[in-house]
C-alpha atoms as a PDB file:
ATOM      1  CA  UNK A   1      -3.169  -3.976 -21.541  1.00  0.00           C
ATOM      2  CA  UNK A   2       0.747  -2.639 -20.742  1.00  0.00           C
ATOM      3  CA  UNK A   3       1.385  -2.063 -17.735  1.00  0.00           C
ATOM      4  CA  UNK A   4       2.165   2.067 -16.628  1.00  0.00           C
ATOM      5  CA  UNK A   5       5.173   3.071 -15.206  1.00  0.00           C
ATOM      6  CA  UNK A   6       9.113   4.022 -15.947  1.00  0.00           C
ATOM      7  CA  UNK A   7       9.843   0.231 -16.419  1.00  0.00           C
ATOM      8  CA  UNK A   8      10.834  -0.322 -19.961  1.00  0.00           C
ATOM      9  CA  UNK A   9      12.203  -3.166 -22.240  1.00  0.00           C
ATOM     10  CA  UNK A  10      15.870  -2.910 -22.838  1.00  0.00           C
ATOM     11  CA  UNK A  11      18.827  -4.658 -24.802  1.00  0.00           C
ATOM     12  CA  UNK A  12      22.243  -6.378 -23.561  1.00  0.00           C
ATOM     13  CA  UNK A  13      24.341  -6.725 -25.904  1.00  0.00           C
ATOM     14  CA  UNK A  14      27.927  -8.250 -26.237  1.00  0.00           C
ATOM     15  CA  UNK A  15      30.658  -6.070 -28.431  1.00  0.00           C
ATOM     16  CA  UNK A  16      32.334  -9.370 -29.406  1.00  0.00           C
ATOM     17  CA  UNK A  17      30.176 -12.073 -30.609  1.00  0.00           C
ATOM     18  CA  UNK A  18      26.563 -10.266 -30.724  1.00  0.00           C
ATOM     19  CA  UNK A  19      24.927 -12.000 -28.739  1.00  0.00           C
ATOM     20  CA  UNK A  20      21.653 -10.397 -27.458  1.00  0.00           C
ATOM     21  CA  UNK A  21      19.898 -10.542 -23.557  1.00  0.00           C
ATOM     22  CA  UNK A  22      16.296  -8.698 -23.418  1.00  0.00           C
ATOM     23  CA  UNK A  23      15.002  -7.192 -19.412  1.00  0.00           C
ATOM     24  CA  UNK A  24      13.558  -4.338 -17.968  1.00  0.00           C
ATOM     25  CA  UNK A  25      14.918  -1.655 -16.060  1.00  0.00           C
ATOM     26  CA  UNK A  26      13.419   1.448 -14.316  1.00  0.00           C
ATOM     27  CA  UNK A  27      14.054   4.404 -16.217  1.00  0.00           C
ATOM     28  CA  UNK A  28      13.618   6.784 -13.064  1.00  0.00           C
ATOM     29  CA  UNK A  29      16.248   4.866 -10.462  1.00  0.00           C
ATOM     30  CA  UNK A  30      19.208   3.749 -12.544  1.00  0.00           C
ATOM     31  CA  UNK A  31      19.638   6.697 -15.650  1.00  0.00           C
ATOM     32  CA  UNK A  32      22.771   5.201 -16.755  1.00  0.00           C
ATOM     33  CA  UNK A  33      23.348   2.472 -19.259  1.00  0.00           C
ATOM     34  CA  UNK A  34      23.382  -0.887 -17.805  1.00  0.00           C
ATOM     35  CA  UNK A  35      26.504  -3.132 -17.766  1.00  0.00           C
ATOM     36  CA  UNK A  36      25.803  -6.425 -16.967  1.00  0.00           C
ATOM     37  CA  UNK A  37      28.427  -9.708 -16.605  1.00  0.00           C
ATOM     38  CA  UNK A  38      26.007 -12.739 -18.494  1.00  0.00           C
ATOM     39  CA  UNK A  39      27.397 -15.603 -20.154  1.00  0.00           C
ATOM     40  CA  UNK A  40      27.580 -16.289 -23.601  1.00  0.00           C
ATOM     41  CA  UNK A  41      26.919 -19.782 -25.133  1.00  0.00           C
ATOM     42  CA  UNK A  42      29.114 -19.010 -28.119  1.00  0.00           C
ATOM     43  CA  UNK A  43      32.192 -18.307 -26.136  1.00  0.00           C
ATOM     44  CA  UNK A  44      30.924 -20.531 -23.298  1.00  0.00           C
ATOM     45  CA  UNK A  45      31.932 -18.270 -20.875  1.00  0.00           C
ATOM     46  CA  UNK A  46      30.917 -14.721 -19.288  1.00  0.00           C
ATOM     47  CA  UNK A  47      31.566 -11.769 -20.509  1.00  0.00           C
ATOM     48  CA  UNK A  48      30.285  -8.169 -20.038  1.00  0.00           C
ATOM     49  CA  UNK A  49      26.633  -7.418 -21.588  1.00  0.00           C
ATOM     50  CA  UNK A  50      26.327  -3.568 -22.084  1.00  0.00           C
ATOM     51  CA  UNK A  51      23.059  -1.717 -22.877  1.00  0.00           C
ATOM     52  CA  UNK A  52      22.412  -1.160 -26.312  1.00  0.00           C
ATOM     53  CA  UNK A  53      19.489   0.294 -28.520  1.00  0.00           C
ATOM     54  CA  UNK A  54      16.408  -1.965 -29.763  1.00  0.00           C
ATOM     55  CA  UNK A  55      15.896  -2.433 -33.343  1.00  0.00           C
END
């Protein structure tokens, strides 16, 4: 069974190369889109994640 709460599945994507992260953030605390610096095997370096819509 899923656990009940705010928390919720998001996506971090990169604008360049595609490149997709999955977390969680609470929906209550932070209400702005999350921009996160993660690094990127295909540029094999870091560069910034932002939050994007899932598919």
């Amino acid at each position: 069974m899923a656990k009940k709460g705010p928390r919720g599945t998001i996506v971090l994507r990169n604008a360049k190369t595609g490149h997709v992260y999955y977390t969680s953030k609470n929906s209550r605390n932070t209400t702005e889109k999350l921009s996160l610096w993660k690094y990127d095997p295909e540029t094999r370096g870091h560069l910034e994640f932002v939050e994007g819509k899932m598919k």
